[in-house]
C-alpha atoms as a PDB file:
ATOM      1  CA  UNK A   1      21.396 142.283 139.346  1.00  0.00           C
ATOM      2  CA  UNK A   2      18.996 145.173 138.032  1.00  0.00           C
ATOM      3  CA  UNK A   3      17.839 144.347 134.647  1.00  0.00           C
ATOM      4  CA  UNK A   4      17.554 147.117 132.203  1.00  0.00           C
ATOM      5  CA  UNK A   5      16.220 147.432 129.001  1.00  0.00           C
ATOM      6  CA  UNK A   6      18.483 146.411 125.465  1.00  0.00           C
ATOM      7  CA  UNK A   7      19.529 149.687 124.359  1.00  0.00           C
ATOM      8  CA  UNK A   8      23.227 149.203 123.193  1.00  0.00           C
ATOM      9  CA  UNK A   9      25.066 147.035 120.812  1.00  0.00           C
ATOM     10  CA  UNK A  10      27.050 145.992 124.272  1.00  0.00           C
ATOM     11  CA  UNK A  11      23.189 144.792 125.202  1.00  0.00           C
ATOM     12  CA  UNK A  12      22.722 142.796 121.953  1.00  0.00           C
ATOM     13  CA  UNK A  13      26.428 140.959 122.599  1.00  0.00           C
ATOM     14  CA  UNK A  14      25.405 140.227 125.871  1.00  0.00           C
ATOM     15  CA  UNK A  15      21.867 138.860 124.767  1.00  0.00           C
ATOM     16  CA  UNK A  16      23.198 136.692 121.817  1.00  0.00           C
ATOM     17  CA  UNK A  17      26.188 135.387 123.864  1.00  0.00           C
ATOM     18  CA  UNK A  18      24.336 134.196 126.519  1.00  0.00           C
ATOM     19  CA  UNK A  19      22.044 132.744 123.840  1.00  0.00           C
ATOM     20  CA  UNK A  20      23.951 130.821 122.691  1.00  0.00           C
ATOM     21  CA  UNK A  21      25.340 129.576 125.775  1.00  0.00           C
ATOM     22  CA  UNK A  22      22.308 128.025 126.266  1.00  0.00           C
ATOM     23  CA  UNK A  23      22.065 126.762 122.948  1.00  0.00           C
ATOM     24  CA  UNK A  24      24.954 124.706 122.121  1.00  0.00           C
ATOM     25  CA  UNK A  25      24.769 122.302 125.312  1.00  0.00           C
ATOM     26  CA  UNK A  26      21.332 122.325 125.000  1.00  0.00           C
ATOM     27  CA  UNK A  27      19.825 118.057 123.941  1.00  0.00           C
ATOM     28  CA  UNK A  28      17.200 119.297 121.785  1.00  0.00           C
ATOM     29  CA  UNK A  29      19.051 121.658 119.596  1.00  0.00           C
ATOM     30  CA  UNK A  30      22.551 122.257 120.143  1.00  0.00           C
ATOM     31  CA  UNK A  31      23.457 119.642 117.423  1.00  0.00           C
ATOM     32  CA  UNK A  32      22.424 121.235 114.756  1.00  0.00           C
ATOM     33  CA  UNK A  33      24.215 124.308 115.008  1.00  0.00           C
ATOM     34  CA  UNK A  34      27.200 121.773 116.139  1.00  0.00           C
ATOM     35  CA  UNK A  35      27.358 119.054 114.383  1.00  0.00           C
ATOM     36  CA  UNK A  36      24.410 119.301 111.435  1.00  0.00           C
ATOM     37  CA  UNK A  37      25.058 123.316 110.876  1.00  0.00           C
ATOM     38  CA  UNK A  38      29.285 123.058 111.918  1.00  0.00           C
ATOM     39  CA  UNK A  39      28.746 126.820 112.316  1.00  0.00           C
ATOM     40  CA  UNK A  40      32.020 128.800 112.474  1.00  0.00           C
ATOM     41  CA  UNK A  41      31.416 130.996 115.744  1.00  0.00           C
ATOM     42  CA  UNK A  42      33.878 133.541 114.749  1.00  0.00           C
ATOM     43  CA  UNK A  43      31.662 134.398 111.258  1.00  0.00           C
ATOM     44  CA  UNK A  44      28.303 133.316 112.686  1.00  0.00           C
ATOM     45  CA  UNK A  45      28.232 135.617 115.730  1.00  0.00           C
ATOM     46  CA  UNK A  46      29.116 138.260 114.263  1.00  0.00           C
ATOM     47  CA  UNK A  47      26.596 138.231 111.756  1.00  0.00           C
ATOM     48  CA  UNK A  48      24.413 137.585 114.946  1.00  0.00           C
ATOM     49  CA  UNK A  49      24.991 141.150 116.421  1.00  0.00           C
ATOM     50  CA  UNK A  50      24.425 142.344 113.556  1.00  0.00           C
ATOM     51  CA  UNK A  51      20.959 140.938 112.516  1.00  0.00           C
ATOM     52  CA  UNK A  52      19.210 141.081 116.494  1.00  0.00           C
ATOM     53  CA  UNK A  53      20.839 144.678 115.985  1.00  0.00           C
ATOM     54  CA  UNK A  54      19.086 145.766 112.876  1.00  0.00           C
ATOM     55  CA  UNK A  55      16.050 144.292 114.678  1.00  0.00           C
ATOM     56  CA  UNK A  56      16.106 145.805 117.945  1.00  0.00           C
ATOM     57  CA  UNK A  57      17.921 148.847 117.794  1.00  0.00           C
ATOM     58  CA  UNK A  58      17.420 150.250 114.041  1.00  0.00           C
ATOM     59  CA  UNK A  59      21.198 149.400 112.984  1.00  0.00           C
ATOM     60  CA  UNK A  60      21.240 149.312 109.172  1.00  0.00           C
ATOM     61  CA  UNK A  61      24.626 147.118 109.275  1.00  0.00           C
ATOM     62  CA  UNK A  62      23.027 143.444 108.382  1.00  0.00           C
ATOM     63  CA  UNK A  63      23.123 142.655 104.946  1.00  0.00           C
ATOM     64  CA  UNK A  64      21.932 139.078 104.500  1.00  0.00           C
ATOM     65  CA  UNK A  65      19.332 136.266 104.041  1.00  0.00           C
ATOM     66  CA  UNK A  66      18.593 134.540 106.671  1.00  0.00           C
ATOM     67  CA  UNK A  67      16.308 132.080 104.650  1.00  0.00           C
ATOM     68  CA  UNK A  68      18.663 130.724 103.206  1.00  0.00           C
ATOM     69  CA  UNK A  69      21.184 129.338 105.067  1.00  0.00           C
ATOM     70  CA  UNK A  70      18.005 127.557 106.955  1.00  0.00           C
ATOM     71  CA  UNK A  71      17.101 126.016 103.721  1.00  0.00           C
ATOM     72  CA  UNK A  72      20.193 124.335 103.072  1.00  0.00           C
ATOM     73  CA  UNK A  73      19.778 123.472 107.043  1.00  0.00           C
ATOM     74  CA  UNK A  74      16.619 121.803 106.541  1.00  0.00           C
ATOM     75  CA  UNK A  75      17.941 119.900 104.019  1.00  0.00           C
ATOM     76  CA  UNK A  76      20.884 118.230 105.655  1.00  0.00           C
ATOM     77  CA  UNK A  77      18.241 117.778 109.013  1.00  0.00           C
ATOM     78  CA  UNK A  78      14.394 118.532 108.932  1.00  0.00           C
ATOM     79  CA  UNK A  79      14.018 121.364 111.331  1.00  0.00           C
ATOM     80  CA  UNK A  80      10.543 120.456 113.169  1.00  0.00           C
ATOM     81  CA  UNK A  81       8.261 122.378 115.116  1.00  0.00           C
ATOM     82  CA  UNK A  82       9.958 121.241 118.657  1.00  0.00           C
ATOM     83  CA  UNK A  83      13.718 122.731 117.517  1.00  0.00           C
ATOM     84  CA  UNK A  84      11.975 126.055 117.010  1.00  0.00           C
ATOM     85  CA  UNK A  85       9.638 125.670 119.911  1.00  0.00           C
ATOM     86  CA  UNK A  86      13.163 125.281 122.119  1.00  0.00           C
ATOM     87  CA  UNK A  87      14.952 127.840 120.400  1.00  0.00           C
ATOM     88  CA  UNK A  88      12.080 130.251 121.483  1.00  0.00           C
ATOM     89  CA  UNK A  89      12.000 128.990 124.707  1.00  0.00           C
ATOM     90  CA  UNK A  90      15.604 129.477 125.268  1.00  0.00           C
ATOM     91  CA  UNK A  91      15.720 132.758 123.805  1.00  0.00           C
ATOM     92  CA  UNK A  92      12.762 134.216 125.997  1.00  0.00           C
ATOM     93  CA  UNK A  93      14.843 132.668 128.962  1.00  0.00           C
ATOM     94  CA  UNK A  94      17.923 134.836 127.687  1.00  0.00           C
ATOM     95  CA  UNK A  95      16.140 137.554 127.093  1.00  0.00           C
ATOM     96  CA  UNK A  96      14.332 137.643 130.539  1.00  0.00           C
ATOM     97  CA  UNK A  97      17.397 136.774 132.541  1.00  0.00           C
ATOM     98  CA  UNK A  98      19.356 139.831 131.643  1.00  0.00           C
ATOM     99  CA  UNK A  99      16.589 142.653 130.447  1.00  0.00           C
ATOM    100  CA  UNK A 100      13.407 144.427 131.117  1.00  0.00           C
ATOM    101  CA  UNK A 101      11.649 146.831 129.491  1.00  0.00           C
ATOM    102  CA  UNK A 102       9.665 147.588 125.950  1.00  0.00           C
ATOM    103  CA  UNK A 103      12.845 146.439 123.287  1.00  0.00           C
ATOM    104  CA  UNK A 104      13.007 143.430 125.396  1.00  0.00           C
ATOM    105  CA  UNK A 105       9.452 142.700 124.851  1.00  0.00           C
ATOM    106  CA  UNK A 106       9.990 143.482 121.321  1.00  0.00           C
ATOM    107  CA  UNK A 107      13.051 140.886 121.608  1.00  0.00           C
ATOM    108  CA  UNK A 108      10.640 138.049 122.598  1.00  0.00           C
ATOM    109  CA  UNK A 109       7.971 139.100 120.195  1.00  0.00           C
ATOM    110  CA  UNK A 110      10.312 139.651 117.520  1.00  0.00           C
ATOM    111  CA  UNK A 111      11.569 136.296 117.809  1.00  0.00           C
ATOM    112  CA  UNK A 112       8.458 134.575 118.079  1.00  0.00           C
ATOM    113  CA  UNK A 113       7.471 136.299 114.714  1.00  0.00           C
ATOM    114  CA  UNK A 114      10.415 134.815 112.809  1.00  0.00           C
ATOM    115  CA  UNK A 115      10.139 131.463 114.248  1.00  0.00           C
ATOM    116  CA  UNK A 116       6.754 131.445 112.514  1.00  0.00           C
ATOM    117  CA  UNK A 117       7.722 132.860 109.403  1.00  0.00           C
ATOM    118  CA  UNK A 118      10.943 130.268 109.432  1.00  0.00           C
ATOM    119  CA  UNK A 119       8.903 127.597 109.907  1.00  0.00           C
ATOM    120  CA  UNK A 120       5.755 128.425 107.458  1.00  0.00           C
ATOM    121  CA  UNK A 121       8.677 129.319 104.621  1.00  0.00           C
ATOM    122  CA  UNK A 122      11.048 126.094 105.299  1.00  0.00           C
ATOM    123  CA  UNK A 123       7.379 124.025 104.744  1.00  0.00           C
ATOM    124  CA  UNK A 124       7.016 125.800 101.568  1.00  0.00           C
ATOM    125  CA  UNK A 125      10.325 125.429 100.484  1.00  0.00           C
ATOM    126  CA  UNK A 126      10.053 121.193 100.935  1.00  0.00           C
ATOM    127  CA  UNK A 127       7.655 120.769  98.219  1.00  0.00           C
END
């Protein structure tokens, strides 16, 4: 299969679907959005599309916080370094399995940028 670059919201479904079928069997992580998080798929992916959307293709359809809803996360389980450290991993995996180009780049770096800021504000937020 050619890859091709993310250019359409069918792209970001494909990306974020794939995602998460990674995610939710995965040892590491999969229980928190499972059992910790008991995320509703038919809200949360949605809202999915719509966020990696505003982010990689200039949508202006997410309206949200994504802080916090990982608050209230961290509180029920502390989200360490390694769960973000997977999630990256597994979303550069995604990412490289079905695209190439400069907005998948973006996708990887993008990602990698939030992860940070997650982490730095959920460290904030604990004391």
């Amino acid at each position: 299969m050619e890859r091709h670059d993310i250019q359409t919201a069918a792209d970001i479904q494909l990306l974020v679907d794939s995602f998460y079928k990674q995610v939710l069997p995965d040892p590491l992580i999969g229980y928190i959005f499972t059992d910790i998080a008991q995320l509703s798929w038919e809200k949360h992916i949605p809202i999915m599309y719509q966020f990696w959307g505003s982010i990689l293709l200039g949508k202006d359809n997410y309206e949200g916080n994504p802080m916090s809803p990982h608050f209230a996360l961290d509180k029920k389980v502390k989200l360490e370094p390694a769960h973000f450290n997977r999630w990256l991993q597994l979303w550069e995996a995604t990412v490289q399995e079905h695209f190439n180009g400069p907005v998948a780049t973006d996708a990887i770096k993008r990602a990698n940028n939030i992860a940070a800021l997650m982490q730095y504000k959920i460290e904030q937020n604990r004391v």
